[in-house]
PDB file of N, CA and C in Angstrom:
ATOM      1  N   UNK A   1      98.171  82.710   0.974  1.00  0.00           N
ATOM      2  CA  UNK A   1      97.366  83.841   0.602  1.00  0.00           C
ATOM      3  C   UNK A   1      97.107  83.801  -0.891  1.00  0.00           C
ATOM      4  N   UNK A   2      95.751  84.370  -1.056  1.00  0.00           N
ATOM      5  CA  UNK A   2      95.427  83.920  -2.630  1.00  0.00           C
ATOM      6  C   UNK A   2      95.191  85.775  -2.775  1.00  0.00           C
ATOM      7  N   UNK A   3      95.468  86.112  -4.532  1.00  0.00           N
ATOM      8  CA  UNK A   3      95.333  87.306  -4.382  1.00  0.00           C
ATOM      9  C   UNK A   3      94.677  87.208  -6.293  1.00  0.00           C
ATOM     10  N   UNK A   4      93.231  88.400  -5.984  1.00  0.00           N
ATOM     11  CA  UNK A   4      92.979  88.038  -7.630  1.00  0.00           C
ATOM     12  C   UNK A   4      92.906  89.220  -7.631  1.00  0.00           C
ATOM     13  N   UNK A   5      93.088  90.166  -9.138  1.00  0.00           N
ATOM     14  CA  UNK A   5      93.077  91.318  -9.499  1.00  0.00           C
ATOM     15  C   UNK A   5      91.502  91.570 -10.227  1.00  0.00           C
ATOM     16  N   UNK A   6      91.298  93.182 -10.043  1.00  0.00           N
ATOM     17  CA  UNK A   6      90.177  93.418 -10.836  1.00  0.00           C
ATOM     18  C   UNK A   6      90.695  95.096 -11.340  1.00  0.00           C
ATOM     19  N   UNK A   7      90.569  94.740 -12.877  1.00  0.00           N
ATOM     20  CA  UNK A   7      90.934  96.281 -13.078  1.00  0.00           C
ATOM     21  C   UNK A   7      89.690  96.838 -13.538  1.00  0.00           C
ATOM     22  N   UNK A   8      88.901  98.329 -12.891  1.00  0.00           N
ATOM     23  CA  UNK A   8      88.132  98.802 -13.761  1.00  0.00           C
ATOM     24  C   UNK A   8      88.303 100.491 -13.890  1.00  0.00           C
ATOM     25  N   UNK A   9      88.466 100.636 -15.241  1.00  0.00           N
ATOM     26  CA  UNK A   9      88.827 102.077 -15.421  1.00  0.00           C
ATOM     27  C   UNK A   9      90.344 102.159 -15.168  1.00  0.00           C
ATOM     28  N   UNK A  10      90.041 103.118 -14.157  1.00  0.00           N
ATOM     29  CA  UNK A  10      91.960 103.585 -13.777  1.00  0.00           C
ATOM     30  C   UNK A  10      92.275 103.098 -12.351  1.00  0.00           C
ATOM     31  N   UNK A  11      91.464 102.272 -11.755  1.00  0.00           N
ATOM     32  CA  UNK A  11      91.459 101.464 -10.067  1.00  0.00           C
ATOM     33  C   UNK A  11      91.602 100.068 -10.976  1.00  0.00           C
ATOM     34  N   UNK A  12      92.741  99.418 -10.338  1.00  0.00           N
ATOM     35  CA  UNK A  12      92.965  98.039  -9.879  1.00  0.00           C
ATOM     36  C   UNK A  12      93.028  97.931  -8.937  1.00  0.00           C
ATOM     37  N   UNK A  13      91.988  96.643  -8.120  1.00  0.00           N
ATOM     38  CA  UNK A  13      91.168  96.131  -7.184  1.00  0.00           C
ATOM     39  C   UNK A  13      92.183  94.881  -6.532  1.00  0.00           C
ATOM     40  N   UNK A  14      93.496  94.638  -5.883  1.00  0.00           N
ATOM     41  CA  UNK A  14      93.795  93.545  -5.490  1.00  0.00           C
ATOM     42  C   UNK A  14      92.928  92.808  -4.485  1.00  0.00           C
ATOM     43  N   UNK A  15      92.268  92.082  -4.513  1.00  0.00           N
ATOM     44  CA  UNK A  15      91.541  91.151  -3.381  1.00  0.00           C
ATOM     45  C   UNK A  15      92.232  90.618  -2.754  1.00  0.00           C
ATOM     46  N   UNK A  16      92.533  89.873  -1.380  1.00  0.00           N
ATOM     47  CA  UNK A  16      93.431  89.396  -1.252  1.00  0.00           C
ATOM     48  C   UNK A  16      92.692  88.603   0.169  1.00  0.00           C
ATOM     49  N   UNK A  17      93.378  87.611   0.258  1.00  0.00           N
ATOM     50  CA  UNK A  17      92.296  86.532   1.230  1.00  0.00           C
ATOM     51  C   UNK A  17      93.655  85.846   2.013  1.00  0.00           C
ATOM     52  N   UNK A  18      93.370  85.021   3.346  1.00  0.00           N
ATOM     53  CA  UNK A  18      94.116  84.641   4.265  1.00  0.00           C
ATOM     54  C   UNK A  18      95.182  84.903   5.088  1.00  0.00           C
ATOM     55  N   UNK A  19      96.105  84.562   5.207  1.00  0.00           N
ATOM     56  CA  UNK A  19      97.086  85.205   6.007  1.00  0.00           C
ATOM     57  C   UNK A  19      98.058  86.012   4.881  1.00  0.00           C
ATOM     58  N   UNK A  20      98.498  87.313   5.598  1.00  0.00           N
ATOM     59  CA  UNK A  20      99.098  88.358   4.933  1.00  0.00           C
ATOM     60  C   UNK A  20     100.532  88.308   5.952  1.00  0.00           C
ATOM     61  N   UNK A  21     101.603  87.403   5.282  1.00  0.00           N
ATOM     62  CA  UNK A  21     102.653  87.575   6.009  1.00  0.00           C
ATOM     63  C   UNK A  21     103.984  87.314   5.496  1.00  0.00           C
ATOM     64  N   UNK A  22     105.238  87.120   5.323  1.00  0.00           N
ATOM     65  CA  UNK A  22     105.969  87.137   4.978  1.00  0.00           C
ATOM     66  C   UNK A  22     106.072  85.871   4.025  1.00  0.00           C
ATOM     67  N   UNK A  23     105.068  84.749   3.932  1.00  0.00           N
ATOM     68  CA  UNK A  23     105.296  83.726   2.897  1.00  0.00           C
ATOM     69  C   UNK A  23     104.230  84.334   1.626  1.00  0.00           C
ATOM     70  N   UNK A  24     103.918  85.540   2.017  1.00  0.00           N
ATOM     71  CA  UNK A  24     102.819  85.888   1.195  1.00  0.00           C
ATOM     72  C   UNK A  24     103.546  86.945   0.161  1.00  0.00           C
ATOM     73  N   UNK A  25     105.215  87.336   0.497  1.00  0.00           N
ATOM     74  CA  UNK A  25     105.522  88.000  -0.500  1.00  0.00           C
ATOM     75  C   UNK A  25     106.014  87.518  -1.626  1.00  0.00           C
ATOM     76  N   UNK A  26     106.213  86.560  -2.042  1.00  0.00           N
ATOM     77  CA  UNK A  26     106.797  86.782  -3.777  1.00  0.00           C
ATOM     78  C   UNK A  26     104.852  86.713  -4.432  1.00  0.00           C
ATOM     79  N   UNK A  27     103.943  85.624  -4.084  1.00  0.00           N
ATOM     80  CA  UNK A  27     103.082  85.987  -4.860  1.00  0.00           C
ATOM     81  C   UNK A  27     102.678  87.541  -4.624  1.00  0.00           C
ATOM     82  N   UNK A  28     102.681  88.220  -3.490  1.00  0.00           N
ATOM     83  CA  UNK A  28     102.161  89.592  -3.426  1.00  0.00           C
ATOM     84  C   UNK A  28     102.835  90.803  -4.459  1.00  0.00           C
ATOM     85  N   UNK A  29     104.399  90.219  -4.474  1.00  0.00           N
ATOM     86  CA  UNK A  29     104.886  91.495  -5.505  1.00  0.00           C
ATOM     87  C   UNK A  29     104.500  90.886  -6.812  1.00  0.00           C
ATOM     88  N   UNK A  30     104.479  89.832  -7.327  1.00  0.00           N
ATOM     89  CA  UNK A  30     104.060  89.334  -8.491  1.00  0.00           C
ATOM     90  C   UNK A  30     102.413  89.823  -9.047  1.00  0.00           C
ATOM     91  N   UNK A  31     101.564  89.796  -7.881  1.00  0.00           N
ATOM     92  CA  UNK A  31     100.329  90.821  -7.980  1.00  0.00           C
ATOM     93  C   UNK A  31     100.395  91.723  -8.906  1.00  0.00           C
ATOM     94  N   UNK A  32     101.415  92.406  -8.031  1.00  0.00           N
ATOM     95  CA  UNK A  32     101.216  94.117  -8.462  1.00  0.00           C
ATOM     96  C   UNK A  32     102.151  94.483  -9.572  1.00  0.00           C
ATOM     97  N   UNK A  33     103.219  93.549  -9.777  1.00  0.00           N
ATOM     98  CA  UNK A  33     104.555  94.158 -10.865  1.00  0.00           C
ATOM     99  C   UNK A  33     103.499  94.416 -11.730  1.00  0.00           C
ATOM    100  N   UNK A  34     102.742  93.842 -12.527  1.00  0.00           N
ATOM    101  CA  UNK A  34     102.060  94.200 -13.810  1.00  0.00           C
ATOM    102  C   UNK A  34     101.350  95.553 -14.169  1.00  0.00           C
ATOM    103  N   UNK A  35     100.902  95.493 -12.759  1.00  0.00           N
ATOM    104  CA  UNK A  35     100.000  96.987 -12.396  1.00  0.00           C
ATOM    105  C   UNK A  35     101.404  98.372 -12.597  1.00  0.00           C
ATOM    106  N   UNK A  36     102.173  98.188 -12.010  1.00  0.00           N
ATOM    107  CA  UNK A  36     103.115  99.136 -12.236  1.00  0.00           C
ATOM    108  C   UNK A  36     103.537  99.273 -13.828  1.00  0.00           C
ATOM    109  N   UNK A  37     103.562  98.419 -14.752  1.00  0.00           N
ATOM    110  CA  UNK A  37     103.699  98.918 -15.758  1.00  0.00           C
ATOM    111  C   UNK A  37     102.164  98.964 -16.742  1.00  0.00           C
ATOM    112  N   UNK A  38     101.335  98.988 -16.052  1.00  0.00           N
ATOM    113  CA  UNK A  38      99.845  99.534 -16.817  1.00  0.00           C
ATOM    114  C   UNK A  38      99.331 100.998 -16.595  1.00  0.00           C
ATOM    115  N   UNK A  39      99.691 101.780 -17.714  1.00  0.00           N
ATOM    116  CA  UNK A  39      99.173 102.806 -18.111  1.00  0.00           C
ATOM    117  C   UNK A  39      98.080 103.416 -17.415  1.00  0.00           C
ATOM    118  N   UNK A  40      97.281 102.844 -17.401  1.00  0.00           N
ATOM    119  CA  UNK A  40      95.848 103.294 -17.467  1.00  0.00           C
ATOM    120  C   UNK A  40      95.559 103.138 -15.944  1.00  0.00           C
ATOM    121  N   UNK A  41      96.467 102.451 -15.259  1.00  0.00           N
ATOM    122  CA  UNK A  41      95.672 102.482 -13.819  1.00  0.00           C
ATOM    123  C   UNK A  41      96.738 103.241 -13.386  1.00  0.00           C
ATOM    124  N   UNK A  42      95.815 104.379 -11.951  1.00  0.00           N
ATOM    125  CA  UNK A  42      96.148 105.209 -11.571  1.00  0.00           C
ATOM    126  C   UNK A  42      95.960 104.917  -9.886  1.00  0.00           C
ATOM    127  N   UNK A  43      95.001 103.778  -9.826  1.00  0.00           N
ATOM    128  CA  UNK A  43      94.897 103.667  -8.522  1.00  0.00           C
ATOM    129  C   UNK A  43      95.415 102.242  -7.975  1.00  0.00           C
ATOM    130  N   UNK A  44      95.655 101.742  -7.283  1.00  0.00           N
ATOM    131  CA  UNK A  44      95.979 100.429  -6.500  1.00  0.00           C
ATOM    132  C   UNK A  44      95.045 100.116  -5.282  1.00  0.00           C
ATOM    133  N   UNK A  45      93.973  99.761  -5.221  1.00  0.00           N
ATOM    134  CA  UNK A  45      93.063  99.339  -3.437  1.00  0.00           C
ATOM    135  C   UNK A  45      93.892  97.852  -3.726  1.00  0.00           C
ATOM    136  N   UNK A  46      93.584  98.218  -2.297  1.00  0.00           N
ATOM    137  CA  UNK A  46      94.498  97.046  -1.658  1.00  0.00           C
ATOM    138  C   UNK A  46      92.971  95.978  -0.686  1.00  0.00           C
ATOM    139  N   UNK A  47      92.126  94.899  -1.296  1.00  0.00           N
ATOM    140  CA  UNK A  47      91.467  94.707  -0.327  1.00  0.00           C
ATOM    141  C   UNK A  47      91.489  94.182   0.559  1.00  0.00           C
ATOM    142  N   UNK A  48      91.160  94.564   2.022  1.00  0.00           N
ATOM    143  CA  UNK A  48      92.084  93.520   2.784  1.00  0.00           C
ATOM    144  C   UNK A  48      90.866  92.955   3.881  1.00  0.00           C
ATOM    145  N   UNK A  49      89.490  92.546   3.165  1.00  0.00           N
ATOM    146  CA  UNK A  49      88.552  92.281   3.788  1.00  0.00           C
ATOM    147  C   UNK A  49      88.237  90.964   3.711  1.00  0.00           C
ATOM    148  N   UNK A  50      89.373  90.119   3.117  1.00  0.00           N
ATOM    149  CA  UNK A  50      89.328  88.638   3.430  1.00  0.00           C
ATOM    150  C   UNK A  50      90.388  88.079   4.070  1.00  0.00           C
ATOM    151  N   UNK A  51      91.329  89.090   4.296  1.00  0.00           N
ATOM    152  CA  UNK A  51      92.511  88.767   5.116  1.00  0.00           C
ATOM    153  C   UNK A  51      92.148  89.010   6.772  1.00  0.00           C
ATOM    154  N   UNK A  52      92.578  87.985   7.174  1.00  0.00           N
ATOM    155  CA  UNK A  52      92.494  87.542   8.787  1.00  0.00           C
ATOM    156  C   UNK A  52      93.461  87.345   9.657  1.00  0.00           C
ATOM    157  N   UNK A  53      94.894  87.897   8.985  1.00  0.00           N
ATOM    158  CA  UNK A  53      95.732  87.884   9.716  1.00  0.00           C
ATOM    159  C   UNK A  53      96.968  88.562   8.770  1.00  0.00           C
ATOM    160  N   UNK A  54      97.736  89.468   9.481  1.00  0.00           N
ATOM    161  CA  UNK A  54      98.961  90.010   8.930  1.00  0.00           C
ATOM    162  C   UNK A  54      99.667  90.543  10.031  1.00  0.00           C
ATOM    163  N   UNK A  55     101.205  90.128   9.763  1.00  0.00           N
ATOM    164  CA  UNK A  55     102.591  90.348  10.483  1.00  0.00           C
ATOM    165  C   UNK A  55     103.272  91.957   9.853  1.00  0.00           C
ATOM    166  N   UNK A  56     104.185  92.104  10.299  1.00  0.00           N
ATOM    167  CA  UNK A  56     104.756  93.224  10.188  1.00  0.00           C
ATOM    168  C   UNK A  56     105.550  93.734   9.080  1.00  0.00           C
ATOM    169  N   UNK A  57     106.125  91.654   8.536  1.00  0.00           N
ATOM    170  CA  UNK A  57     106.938  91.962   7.142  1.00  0.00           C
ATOM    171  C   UNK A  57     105.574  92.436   6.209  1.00  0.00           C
ATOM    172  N   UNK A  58     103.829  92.077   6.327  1.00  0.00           N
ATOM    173  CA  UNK A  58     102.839  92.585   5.743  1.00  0.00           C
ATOM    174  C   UNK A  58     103.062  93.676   5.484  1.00  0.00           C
ATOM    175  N   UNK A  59     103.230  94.457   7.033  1.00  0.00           N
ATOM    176  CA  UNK A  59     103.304  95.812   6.908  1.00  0.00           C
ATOM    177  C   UNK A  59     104.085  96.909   5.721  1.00  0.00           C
ATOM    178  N   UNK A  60     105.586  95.747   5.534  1.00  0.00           N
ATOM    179  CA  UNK A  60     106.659  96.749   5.062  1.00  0.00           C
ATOM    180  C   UNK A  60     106.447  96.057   3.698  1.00  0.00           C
ATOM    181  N   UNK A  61     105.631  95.509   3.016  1.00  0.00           N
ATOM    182  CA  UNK A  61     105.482  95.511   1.731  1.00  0.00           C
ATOM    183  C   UNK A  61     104.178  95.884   1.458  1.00  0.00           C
ATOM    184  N   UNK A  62     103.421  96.560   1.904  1.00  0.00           N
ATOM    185  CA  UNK A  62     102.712  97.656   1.660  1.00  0.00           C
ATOM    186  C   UNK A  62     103.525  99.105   1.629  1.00  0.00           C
ATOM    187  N   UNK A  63     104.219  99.037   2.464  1.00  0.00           N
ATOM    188  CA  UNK A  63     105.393 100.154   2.213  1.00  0.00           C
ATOM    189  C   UNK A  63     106.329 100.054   0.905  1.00  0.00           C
ATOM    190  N   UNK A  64     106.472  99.170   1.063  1.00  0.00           N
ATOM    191  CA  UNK A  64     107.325  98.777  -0.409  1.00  0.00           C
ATOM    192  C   UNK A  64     106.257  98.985  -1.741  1.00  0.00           C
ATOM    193  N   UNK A  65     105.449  98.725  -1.846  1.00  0.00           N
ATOM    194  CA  UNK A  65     103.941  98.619  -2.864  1.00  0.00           C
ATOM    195  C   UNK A  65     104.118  99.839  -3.059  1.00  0.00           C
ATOM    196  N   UNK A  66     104.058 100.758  -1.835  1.00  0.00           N
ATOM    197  CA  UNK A  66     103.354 102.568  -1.943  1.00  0.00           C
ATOM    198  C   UNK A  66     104.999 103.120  -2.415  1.00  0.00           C
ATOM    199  N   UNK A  67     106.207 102.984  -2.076  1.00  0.00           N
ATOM    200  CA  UNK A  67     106.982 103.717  -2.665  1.00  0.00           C
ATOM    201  C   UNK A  67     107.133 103.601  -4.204  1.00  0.00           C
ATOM    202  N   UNK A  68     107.174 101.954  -4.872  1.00  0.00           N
ATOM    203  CA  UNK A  68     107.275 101.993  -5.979  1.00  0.00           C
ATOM    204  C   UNK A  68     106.254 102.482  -6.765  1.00  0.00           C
ATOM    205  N   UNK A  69     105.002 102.524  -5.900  1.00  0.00           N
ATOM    206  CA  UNK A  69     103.878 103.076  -7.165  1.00  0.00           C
ATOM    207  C   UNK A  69     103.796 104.989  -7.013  1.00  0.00           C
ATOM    208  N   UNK A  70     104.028 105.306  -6.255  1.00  0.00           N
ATOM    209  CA  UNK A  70     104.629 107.004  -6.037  1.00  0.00           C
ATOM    210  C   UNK A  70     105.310 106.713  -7.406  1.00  0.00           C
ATOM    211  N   UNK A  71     106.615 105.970  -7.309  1.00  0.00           N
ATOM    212  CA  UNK A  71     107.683 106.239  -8.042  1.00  0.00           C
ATOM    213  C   UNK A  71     106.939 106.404  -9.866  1.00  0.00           C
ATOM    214  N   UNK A  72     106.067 105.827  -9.956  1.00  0.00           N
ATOM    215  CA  UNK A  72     105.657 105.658 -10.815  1.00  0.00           C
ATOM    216  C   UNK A  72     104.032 106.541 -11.469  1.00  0.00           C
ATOM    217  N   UNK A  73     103.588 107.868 -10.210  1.00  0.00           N
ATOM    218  CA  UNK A  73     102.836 108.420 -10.232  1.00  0.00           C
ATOM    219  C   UNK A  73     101.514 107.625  -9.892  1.00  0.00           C
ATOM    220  N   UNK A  74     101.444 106.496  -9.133  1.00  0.00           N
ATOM    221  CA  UNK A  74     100.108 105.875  -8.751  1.00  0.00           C
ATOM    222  C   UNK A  74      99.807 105.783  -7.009  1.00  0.00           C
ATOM    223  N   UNK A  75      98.507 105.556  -6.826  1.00  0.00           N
ATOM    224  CA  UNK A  75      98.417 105.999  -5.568  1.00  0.00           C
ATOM    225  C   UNK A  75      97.514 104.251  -5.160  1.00  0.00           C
ATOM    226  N   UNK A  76      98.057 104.336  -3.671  1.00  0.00           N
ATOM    227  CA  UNK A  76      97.729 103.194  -2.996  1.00  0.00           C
ATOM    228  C   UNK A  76      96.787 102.934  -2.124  1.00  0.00           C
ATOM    229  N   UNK A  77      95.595 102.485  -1.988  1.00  0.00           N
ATOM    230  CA  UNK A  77      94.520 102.795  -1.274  1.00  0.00           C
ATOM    231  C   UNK A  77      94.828 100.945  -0.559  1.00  0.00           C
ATOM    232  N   UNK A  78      94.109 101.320   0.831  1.00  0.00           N
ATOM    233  CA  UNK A  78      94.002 100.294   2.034  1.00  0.00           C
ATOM    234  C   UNK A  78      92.271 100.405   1.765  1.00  0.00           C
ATOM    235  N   UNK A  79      91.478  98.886   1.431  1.00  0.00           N
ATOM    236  CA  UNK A  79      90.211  99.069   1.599  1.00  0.00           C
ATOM    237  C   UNK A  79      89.416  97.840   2.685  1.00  0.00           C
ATOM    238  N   UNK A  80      88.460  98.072   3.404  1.00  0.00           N
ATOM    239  CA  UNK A  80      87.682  97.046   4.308  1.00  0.00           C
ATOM    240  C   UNK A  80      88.432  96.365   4.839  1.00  0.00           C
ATOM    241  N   UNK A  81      89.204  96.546   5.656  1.00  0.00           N
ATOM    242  CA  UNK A  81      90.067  95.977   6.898  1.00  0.00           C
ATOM    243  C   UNK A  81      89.279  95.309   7.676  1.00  0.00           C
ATOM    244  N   UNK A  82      89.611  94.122   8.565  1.00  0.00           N
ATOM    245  CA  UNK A  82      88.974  93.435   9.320  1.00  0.00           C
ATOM    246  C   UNK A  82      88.976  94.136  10.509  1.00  0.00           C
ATOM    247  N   UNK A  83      87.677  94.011  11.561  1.00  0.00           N
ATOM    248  CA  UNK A  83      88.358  94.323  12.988  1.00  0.00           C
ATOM    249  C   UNK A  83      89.725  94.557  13.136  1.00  0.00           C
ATOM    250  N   UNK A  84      90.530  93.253  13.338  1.00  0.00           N
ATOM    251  CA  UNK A  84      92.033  92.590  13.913  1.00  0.00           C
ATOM    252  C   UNK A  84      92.738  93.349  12.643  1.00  0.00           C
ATOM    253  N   UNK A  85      92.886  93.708  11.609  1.00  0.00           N
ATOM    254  CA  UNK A  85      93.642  94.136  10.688  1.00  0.00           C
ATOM    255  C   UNK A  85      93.789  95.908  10.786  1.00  0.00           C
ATOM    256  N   UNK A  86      92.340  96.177  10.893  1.00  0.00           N
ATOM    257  CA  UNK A  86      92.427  97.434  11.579  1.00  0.00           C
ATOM    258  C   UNK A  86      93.429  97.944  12.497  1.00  0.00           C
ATOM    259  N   UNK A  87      93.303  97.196  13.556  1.00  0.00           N
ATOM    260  CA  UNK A  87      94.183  97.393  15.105  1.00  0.00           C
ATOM    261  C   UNK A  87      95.056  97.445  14.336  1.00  0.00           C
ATOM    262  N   UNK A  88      96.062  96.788  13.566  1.00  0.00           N
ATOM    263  CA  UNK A  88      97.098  96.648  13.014  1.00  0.00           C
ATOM    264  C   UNK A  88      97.743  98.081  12.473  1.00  0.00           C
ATOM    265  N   UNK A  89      96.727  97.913  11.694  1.00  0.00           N
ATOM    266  CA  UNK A  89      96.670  99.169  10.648  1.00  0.00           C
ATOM    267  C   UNK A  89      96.715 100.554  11.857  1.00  0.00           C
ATOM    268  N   UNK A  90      96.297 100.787  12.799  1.00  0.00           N
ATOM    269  CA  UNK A  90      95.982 101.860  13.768  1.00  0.00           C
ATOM    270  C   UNK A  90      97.476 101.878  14.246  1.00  0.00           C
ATOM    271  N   UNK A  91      97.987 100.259  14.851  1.00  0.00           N
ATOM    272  CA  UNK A  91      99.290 100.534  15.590  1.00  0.00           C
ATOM    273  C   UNK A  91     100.404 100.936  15.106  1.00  0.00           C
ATOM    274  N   UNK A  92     100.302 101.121  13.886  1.00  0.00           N
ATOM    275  CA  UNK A  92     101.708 101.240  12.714  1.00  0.00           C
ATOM    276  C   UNK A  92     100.768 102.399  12.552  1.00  0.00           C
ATOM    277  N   UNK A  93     100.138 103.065  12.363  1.00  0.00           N
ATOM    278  CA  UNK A  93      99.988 104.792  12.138  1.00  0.00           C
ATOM    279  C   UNK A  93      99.920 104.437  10.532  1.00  0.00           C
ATOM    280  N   UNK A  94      99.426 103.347  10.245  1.00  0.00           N
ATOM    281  CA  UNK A  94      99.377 103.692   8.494  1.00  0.00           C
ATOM    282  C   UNK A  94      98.048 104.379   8.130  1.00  0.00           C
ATOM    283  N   UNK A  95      97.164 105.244   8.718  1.00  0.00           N
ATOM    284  CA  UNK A  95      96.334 106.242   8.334  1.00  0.00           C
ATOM    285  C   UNK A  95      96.957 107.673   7.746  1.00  0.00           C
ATOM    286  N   UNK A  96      98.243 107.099   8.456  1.00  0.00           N
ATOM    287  CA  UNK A  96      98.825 108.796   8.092  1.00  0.00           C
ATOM    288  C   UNK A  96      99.986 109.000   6.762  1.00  0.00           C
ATOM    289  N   UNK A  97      99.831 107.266   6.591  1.00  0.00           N
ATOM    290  CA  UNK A  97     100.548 106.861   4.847  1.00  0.00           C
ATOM    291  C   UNK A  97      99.717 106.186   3.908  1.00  0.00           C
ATOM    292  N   UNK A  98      98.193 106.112   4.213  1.00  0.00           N
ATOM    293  CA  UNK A  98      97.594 105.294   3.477  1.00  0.00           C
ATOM    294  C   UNK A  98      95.865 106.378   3.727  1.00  0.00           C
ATOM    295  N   UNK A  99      95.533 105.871   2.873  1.00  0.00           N
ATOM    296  CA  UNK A  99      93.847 106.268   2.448  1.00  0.00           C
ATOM    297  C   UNK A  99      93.367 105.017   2.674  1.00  0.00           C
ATOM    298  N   UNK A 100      92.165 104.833   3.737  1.00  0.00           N
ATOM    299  CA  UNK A 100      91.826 103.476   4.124  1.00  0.00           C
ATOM    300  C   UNK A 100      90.430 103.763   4.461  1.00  0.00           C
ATOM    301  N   UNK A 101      89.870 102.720   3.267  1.00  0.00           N
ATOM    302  CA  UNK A 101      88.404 102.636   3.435  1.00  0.00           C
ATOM    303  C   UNK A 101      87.755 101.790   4.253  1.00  0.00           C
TER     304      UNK A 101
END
């Protein structure tokens, strides 16, 4: 999984492309550590409209993403889900922990 950042304003934009799964976490927290200590951003989208596949450890580091950035007063947005990522997203009830565009 390849993941490039875009910050504009107070939204940083993670892009994020291919499989979203448990070999995808050290680059995935490495993503975002920086974002947690930047000031100025207030938001985190998460894009997940080039990703074509994600497992469940996916799941729980998006969970992990959203507690530490709470912890830190920032909020975590889910954006352009695929079909198949959707379902995902529906079966884990993350509409009801996430803002998903």
């Amino acid at each position: 999984m390849h993941t490039n950042i875009i910050v504009h304003g107070s939204t940083a934009t993670m892009q994020m492309n291919g499989r979203f799964d448990f070999n995808a976490h050290r680059n995935f927290k490495e993503a975002y550590m920086d974002l947690m200590q930047n000031h100025t951003v207030s938001v985190i989208d998460i894009d997940l409209a080039e990703v074509d596949y994600m497992d469940s450890s996916a799941l729980g580091m998006l969970l992990m993403l959203r507690d530490r950035a709470q912890a830190v007063n920032k909020n975590v947005t889910l954006s352009k889900p695929s079909k198949t990522v959707t379902q995902i997203l529906d079966i884990a009830n993350f509409s009801k922990l996430f803002t998903i565009n």
